[in-house]
Structure formats: structure tokens, C-alpha cells
N, C-alpha and C. Protein backbone atom coordinates (compact mmCIF):
# COMPACT_ATOMS: atom_id res chain seq x y z
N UNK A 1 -2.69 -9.51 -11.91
CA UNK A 1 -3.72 -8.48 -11.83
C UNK A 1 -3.35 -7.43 -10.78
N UNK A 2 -2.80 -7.96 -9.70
CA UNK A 2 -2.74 -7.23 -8.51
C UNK A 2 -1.23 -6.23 -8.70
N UNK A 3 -0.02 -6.57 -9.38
CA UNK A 3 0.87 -6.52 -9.91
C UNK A 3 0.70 -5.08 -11.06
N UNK A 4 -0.65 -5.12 -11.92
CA UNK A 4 -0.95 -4.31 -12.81
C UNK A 4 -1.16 -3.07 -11.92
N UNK A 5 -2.04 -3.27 -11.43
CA UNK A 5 -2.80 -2.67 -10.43
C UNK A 5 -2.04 -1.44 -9.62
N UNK A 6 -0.76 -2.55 -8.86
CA UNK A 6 0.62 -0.88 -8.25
C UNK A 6 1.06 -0.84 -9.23
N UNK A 7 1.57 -0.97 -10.68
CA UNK A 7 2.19 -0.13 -11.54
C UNK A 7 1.80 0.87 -12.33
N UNK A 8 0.28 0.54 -11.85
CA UNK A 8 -0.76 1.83 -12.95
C UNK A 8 -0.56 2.99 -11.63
N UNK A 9 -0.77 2.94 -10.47
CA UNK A 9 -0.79 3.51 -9.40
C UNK A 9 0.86 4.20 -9.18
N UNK A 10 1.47 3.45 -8.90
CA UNK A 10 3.51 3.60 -9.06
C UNK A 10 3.65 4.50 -10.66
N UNK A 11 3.41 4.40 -11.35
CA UNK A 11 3.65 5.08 -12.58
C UNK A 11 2.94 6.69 -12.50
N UNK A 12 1.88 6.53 -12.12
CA UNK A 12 0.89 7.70 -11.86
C UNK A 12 1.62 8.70 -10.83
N UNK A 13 2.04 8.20 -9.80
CA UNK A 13 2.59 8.88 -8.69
C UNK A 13 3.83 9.28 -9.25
N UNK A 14 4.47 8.71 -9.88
CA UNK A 14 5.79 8.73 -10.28
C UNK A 14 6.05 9.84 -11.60
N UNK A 15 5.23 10.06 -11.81
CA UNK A 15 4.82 10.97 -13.39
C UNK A 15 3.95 12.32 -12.85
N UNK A 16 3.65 12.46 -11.81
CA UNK A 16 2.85 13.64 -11.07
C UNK A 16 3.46 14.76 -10.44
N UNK A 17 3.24 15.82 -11.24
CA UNK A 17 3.97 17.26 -11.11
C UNK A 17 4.16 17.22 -9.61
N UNK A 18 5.25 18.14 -9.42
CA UNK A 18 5.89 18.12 -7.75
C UNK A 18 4.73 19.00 -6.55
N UNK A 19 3.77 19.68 -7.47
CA UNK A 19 2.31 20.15 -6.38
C UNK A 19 1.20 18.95 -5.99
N UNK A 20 1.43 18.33 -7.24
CA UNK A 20 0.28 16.99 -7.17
C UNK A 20 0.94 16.10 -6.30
N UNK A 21 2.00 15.91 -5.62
CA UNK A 21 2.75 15.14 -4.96
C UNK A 21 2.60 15.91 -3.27
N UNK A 22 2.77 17.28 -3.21
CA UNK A 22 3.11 17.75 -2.48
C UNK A 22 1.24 17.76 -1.66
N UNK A 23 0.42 18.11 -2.68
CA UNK A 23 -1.16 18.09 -2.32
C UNK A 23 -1.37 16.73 -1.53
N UNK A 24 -0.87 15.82 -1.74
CA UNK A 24 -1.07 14.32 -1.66
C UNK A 24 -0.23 14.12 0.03
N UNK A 25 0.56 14.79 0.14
CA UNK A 25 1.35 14.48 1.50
C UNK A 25 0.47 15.32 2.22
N UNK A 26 0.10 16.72 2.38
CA UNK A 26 -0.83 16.84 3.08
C UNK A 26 -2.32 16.30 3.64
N UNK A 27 -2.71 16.07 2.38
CA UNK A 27 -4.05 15.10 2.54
C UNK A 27 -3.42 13.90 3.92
N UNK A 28 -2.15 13.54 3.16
CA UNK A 28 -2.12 12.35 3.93
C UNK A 28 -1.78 12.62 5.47
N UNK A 29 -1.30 13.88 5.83
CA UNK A 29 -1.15 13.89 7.20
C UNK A 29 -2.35 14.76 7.54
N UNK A 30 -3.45 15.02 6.67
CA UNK A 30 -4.29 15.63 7.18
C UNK A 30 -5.06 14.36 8.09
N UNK A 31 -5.19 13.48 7.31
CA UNK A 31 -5.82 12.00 7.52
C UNK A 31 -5.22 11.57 8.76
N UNK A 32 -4.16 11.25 8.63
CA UNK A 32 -3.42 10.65 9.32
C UNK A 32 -3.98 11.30 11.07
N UNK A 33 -3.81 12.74 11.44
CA UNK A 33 -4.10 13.47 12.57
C UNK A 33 -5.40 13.48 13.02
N UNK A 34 -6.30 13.13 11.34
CA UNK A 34 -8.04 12.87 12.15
C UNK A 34 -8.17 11.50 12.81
N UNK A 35 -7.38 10.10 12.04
CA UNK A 35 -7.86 9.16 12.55
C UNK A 35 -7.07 8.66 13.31
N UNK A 36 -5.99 8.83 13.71
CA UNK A 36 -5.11 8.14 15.20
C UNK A 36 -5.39 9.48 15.79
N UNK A 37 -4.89 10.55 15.97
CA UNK A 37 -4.75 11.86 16.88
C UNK A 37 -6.25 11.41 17.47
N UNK A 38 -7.35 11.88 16.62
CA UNK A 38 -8.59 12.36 17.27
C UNK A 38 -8.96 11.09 18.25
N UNK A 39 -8.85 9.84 17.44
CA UNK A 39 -9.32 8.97 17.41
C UNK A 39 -8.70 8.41 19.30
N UNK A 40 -7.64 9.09 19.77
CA UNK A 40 -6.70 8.61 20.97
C UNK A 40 -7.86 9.24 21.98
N UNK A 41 -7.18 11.02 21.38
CA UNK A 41 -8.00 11.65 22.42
C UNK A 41 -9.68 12.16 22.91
N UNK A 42 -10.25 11.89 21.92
CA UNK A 42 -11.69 12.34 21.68
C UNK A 42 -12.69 10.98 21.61
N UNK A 43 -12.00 9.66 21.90
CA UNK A 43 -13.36 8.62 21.37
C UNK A 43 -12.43 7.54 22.52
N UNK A 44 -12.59 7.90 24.12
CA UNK A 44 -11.66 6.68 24.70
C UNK A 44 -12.60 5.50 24.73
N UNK A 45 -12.15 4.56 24.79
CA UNK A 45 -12.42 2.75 25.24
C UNK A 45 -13.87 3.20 26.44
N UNK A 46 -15.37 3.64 26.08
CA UNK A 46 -15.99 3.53 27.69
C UNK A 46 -16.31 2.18 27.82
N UNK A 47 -16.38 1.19 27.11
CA UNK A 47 -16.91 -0.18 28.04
C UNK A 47 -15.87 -0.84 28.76
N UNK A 48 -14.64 -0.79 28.33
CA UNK A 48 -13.18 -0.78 29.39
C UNK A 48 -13.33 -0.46 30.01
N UNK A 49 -13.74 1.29 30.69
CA UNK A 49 -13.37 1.62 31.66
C UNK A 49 -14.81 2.02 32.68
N UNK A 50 -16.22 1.09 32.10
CA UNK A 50 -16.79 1.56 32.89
C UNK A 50 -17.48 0.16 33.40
N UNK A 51 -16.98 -1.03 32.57
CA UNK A 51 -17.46 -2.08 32.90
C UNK A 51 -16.66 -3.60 32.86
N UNK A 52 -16.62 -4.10 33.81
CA UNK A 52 -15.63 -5.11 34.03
C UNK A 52 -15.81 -6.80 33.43
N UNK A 53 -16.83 -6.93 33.42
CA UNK A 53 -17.32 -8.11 32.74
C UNK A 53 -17.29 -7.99 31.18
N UNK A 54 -17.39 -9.21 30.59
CA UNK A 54 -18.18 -9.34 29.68
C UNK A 54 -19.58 -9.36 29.17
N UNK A 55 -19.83 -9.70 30.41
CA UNK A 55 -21.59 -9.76 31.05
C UNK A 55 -22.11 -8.45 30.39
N UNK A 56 -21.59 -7.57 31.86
CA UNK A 56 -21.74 -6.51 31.70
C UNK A 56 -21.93 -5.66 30.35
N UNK A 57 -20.62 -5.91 29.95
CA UNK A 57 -20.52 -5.32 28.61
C UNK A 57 -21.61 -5.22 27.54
N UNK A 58 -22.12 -6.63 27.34
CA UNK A 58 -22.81 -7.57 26.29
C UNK A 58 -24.30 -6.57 26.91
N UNK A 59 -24.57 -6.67 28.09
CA UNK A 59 -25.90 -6.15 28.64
C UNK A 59 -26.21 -4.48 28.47
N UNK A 60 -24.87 -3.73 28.64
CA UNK A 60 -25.42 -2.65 28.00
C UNK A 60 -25.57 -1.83 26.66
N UNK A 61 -24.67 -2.95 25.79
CA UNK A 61 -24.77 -2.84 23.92
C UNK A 61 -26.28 -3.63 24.12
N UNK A 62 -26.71 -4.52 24.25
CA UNK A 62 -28.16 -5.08 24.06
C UNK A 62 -28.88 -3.70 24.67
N UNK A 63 -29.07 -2.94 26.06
CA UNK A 63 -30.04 -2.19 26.26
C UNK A 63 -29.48 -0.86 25.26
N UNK A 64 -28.63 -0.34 25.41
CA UNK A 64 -28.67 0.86 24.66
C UNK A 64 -29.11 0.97 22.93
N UNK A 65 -28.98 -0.17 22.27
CA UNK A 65 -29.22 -0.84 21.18
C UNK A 65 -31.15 -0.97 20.69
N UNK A 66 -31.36 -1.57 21.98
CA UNK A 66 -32.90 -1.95 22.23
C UNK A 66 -33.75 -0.29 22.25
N UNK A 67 -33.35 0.05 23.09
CA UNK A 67 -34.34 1.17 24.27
C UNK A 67 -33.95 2.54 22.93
N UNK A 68 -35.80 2.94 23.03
CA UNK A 68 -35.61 4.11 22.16
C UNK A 68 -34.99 5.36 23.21
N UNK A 69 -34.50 6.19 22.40
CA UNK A 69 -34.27 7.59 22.77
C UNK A 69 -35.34 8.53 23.22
């Protein structure tokens, strides 16, 4: 099944005019730059770096979680 599955996919790619190929590499480094690039510089680790426990940690996902806005 799984076997069917990349050859319907492998055949498709493989049979796809050289723009439909070329559309497809951009997408993919469009992707690629939103979710590692952004993802490094725009969304760092804060319970790493603002809290040392686990304690800690666990206590302010429970209050921020809990407590309305």
C-alpha cells in the first residue's frame, strides 16, 4: 500500500512539466525559511531561559494557562 502510494507520487513528479517542478522548489524553500529560519530567530526557548526548574516551569504553564487575560 505504502509502496503504491510513492509511485503514484514518484510518477507524478516525474511526468510534471519543468515549471510545475520548478513552482514546487520554491514553495519548498519558501517553507523551508518560514519554519527553521523564523522559527530560530523569532520564537526563542523562554522557559529555558527564564526558568531553571522544572518546578518552575510546570508553575507558570499552569498559571498562564489558568488566569484570564
Amino acid at each position: 500500500m505504502l509502496k503504491k502510494a510513492w509511485y503514484l507520487y514518484y510518477d507524478g513528479f516525474k511526468n510534471m512539466p519543468r515549471w510545475g517542478r520548478t513552482l514546487w522548489l520554491i514553495i519548498i524553500i519558501k517553507l523551508s525559511i518560514m519554519f527553521l529560519v523564523f522559527k530560530l530567530w523569532l520564537m526563542p526557548n523562554y522557559l529555558n531561559s527564564h526558568y531553571d526548574s522544572a518546578e518552575a516551569k510546570s508553575e507558570h504553564v499552569f498559571k498562564e494557562l489558568t488566569t484570564k487575560p
